[in-house]
PDB file of N, CA and C in Angstrom:
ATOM      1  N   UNK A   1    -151.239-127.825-244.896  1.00  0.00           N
ATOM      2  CA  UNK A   1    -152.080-126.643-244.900  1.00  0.00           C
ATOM      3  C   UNK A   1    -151.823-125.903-246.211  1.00  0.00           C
ATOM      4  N   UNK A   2    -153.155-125.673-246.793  1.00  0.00           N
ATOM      5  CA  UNK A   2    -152.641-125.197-248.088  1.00  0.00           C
ATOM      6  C   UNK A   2    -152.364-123.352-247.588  1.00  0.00           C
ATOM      7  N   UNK A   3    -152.326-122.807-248.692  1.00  0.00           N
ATOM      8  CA  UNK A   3    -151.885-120.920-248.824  1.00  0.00           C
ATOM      9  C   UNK A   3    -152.667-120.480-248.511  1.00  0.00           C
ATOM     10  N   UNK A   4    -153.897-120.545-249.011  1.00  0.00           N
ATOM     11  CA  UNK A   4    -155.357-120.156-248.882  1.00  0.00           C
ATOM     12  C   UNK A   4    -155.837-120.711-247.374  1.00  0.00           C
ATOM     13  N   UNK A   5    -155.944-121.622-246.718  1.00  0.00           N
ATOM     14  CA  UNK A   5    -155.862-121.942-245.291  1.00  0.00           C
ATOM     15  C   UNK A   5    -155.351-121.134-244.235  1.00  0.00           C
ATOM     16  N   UNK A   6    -154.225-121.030-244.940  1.00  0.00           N
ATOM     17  CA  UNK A   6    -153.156-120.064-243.778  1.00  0.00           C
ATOM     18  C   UNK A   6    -153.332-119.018-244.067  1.00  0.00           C
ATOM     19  N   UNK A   7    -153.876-118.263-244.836  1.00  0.00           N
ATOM     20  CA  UNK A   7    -153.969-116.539-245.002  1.00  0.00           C
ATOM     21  C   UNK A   7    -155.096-116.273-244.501  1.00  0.00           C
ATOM     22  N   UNK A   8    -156.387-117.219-244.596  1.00  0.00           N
ATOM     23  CA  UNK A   8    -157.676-117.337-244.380  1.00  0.00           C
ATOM     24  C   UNK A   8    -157.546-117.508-242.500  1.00  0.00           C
ATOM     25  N   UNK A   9    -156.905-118.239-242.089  1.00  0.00           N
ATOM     26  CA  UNK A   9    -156.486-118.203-240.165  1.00  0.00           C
ATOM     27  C   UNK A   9    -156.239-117.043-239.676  1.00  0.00           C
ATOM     28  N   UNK A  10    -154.747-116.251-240.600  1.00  0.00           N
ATOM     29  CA  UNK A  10    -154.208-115.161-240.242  1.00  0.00           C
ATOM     30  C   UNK A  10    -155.101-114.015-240.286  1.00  0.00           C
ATOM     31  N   UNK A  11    -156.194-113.939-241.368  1.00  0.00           N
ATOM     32  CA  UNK A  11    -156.721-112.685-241.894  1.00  0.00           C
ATOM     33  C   UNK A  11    -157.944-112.750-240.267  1.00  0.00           C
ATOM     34  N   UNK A  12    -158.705-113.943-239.981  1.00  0.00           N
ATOM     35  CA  UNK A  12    -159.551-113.988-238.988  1.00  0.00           C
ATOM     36  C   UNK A  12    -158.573-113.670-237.372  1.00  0.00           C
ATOM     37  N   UNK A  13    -157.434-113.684-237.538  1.00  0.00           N
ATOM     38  CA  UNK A  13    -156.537-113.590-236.451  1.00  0.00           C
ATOM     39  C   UNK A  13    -155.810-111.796-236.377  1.00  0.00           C
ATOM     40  N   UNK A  14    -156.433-111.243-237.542  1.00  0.00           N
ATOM     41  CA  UNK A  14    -156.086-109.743-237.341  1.00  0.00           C
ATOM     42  C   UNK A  14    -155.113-109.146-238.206  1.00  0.00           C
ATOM     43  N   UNK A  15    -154.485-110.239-238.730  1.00  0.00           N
ATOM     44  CA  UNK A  15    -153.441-109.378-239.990  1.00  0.00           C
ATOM     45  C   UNK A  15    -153.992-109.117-241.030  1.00  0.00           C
ATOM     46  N   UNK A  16    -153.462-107.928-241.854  1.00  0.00           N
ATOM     47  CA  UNK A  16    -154.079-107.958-243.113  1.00  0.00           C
ATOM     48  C   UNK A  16    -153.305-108.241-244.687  1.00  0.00           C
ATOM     49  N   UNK A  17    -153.873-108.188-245.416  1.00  0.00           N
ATOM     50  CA  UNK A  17    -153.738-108.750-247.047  1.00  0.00           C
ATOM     51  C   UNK A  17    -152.178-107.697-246.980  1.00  0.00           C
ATOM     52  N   UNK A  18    -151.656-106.360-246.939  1.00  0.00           N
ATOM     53  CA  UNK A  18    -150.306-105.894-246.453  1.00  0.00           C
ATOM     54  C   UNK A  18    -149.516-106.519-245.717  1.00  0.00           C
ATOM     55  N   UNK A  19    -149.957-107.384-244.629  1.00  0.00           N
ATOM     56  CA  UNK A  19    -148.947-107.536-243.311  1.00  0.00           C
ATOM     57  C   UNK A  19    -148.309-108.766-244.319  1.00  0.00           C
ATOM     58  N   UNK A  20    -148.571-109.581-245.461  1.00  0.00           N
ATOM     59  CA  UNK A  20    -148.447-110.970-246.161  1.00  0.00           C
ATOM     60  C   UNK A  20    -147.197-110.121-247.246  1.00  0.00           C
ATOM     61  N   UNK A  21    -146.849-109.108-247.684  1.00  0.00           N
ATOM     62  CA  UNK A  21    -145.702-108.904-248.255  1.00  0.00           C
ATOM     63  C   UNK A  21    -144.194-108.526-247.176  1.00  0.00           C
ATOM     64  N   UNK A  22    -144.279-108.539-245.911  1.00  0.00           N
ATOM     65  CA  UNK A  22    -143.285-108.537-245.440  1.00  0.00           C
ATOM     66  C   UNK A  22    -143.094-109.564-243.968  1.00  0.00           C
ATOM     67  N   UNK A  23    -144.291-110.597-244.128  1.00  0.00           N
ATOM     68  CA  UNK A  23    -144.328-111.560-243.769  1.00  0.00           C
ATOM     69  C   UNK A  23    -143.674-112.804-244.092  1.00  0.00           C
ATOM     70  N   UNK A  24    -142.984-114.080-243.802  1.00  0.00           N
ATOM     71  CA  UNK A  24    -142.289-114.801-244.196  1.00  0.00           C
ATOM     72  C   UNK A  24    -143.622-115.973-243.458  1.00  0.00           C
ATOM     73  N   UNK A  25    -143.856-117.275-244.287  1.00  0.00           N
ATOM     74  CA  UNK A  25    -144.525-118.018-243.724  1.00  0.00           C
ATOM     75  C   UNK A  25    -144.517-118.355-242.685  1.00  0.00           C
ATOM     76  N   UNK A  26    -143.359-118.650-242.058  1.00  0.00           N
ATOM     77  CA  UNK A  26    -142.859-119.368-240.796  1.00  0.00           C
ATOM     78  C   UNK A  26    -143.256-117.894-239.467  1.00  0.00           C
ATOM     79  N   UNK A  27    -143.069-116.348-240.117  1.00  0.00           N
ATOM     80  CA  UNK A  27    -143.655-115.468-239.216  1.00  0.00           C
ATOM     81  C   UNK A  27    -145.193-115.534-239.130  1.00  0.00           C
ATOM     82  N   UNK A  28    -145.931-115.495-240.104  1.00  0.00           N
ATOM     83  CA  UNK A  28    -147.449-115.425-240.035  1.00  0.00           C
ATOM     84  C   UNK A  28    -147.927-117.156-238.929  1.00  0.00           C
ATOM     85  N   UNK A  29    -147.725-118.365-239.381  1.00  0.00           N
ATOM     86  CA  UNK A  29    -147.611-119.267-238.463  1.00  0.00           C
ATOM     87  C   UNK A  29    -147.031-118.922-237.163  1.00  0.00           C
ATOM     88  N   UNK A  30    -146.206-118.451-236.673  1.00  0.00           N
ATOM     89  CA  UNK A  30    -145.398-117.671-235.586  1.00  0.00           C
ATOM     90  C   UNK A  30    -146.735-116.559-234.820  1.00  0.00           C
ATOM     91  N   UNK A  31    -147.029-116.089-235.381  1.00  0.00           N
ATOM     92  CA  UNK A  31    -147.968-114.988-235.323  1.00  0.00           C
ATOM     93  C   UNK A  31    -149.613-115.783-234.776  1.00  0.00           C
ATOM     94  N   UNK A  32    -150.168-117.079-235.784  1.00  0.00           N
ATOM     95  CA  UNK A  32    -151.240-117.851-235.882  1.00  0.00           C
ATOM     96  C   UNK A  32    -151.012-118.183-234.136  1.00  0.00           C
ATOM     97  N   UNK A  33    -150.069-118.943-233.693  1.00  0.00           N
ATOM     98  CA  UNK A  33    -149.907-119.709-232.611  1.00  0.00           C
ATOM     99  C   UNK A  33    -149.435-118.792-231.835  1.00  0.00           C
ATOM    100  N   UNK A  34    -149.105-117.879-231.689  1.00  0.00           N
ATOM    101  CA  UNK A  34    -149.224-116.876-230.574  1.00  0.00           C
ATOM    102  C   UNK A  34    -150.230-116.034-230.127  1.00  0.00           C
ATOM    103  N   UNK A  35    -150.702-115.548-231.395  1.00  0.00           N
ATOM    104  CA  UNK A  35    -152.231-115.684-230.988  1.00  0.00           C
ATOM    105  C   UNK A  35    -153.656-116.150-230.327  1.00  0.00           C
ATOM    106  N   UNK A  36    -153.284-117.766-230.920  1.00  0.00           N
ATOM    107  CA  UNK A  36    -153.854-118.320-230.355  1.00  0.00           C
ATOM    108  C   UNK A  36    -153.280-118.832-228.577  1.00  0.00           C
ATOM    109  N   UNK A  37    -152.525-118.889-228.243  1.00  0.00           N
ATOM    110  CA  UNK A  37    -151.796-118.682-227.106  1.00  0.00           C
ATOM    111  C   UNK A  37    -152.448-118.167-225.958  1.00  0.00           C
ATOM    112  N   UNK A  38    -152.191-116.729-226.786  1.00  0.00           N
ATOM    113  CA  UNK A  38    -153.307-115.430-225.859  1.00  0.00           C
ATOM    114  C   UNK A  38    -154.312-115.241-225.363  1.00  0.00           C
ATOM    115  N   UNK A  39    -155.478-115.883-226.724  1.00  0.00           N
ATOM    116  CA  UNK A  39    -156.722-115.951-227.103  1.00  0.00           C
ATOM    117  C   UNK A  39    -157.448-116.988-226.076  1.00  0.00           C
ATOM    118  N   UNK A  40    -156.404-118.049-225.664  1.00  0.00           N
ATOM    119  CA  UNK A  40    -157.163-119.271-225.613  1.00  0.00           C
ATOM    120  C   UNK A  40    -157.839-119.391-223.759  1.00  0.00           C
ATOM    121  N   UNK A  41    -159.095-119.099-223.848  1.00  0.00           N
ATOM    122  CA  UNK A  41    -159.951-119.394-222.842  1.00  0.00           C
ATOM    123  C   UNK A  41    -160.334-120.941-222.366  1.00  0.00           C
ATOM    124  N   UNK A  42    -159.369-121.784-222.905  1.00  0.00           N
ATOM    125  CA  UNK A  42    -159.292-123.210-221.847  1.00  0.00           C
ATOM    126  C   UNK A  42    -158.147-123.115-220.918  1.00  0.00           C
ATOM    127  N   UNK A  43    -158.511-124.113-219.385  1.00  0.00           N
ATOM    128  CA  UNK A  43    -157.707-124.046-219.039  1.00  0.00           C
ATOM    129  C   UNK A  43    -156.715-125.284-218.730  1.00  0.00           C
ATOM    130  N   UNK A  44    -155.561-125.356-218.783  1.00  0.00           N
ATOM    131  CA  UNK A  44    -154.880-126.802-219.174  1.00  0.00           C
ATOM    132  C   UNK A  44    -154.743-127.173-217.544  1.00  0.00           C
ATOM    133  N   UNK A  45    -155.034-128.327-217.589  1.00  0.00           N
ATOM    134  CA  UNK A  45    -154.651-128.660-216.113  1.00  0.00           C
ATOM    135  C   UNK A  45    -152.785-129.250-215.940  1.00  0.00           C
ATOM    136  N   UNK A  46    -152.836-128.562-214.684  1.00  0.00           N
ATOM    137  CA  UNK A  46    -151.771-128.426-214.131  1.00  0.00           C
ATOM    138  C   UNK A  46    -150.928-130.105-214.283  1.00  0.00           C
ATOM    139  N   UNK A  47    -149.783-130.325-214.993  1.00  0.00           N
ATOM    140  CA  UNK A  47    -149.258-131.450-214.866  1.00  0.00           C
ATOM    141  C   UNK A  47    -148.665-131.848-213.175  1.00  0.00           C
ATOM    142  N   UNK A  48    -148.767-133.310-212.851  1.00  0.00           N
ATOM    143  CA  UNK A  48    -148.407-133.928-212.178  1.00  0.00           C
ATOM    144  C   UNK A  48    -147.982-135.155-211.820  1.00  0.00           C
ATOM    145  N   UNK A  49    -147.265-135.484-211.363  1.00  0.00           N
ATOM    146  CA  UNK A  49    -146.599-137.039-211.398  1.00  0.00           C
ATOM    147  C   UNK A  49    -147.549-137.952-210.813  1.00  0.00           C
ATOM    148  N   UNK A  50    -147.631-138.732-211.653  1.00  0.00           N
ATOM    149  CA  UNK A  50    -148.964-139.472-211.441  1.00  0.00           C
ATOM    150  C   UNK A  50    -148.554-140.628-209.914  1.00  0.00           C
ATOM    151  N   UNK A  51    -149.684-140.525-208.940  1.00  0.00           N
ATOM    152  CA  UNK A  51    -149.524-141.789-207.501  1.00  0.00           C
ATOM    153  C   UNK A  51    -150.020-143.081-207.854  1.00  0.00           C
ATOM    154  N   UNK A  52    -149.653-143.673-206.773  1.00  0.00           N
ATOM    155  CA  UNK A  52    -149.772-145.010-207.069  1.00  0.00           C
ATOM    156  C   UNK A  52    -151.328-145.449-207.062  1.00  0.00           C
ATOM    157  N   UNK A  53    -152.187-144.194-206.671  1.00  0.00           N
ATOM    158  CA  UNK A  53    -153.659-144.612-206.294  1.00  0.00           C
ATOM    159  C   UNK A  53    -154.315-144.794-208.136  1.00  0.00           C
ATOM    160  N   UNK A  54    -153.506-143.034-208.582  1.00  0.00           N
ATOM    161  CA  UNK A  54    -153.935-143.443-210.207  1.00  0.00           C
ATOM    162  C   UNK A  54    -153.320-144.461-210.773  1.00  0.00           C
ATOM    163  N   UNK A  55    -152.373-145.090-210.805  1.00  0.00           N
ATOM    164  CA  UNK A  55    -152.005-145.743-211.587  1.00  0.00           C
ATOM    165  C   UNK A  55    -152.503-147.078-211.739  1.00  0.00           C
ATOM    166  N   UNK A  56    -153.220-147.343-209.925  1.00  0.00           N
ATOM    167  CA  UNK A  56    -154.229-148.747-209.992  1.00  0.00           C
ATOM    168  C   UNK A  56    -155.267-148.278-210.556  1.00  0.00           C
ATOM    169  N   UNK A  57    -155.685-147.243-210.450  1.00  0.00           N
ATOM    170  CA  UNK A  57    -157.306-146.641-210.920  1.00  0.00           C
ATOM    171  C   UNK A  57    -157.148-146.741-212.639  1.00  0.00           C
ATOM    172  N   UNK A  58    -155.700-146.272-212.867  1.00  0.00           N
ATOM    173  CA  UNK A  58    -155.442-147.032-214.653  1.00  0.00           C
ATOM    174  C   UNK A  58    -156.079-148.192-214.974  1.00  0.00           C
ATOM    175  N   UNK A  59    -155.813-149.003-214.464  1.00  0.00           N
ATOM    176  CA  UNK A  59    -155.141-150.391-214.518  1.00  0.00           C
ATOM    177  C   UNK A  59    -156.361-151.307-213.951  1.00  0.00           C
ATOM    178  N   UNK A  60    -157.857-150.235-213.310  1.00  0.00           N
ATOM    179  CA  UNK A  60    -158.347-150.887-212.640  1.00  0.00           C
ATOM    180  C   UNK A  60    -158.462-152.202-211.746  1.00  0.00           C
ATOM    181  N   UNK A  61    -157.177-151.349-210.625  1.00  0.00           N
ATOM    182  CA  UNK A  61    -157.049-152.416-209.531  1.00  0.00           C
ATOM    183  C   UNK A  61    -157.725-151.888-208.759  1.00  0.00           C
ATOM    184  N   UNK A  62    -158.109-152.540-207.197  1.00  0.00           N
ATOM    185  CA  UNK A  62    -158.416-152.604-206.059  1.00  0.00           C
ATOM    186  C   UNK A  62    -158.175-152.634-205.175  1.00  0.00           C
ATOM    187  N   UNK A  63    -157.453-151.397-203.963  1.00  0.00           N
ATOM    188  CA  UNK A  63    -156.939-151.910-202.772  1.00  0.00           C
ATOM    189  C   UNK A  63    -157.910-153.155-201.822  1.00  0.00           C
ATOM    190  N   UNK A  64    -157.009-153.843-201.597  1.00  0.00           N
ATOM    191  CA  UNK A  64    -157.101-155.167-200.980  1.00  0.00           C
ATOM    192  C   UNK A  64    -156.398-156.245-201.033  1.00  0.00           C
TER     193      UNK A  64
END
């Protein structure tokens, strides 16, 4: 990611051209992904240990 990338994320994410002199890269990235965190209107589906029904349905088997 170039400089211009990452100031250009941050600036659409609410910080401004000030918040970048007492910012450290690794905070503004810190800042990018917490943001987006917050922001984010998908919803992740819930992990689960996969059964033996998916794992034929992988594999396209067939009970029988």
């Amino acid at each position: 990611m170039s400089l211009e990338l990452l100031m250009t994320s941050a600036i659409k994410r609410g910080l401004l051209l000030s918040d970048f002199e007492d910012m450290t890269i690794g905070m503004i990235l810190d800042y990018i992904m917490f943001y987006d965190d917050q922001h984010s209107t998908s919803k992740q589906d819930e992990v689960r240990d996969a059964t033996q029904a998916d794992i034929n349905a992988f594999f396209g088997r067939r009970k029988g």
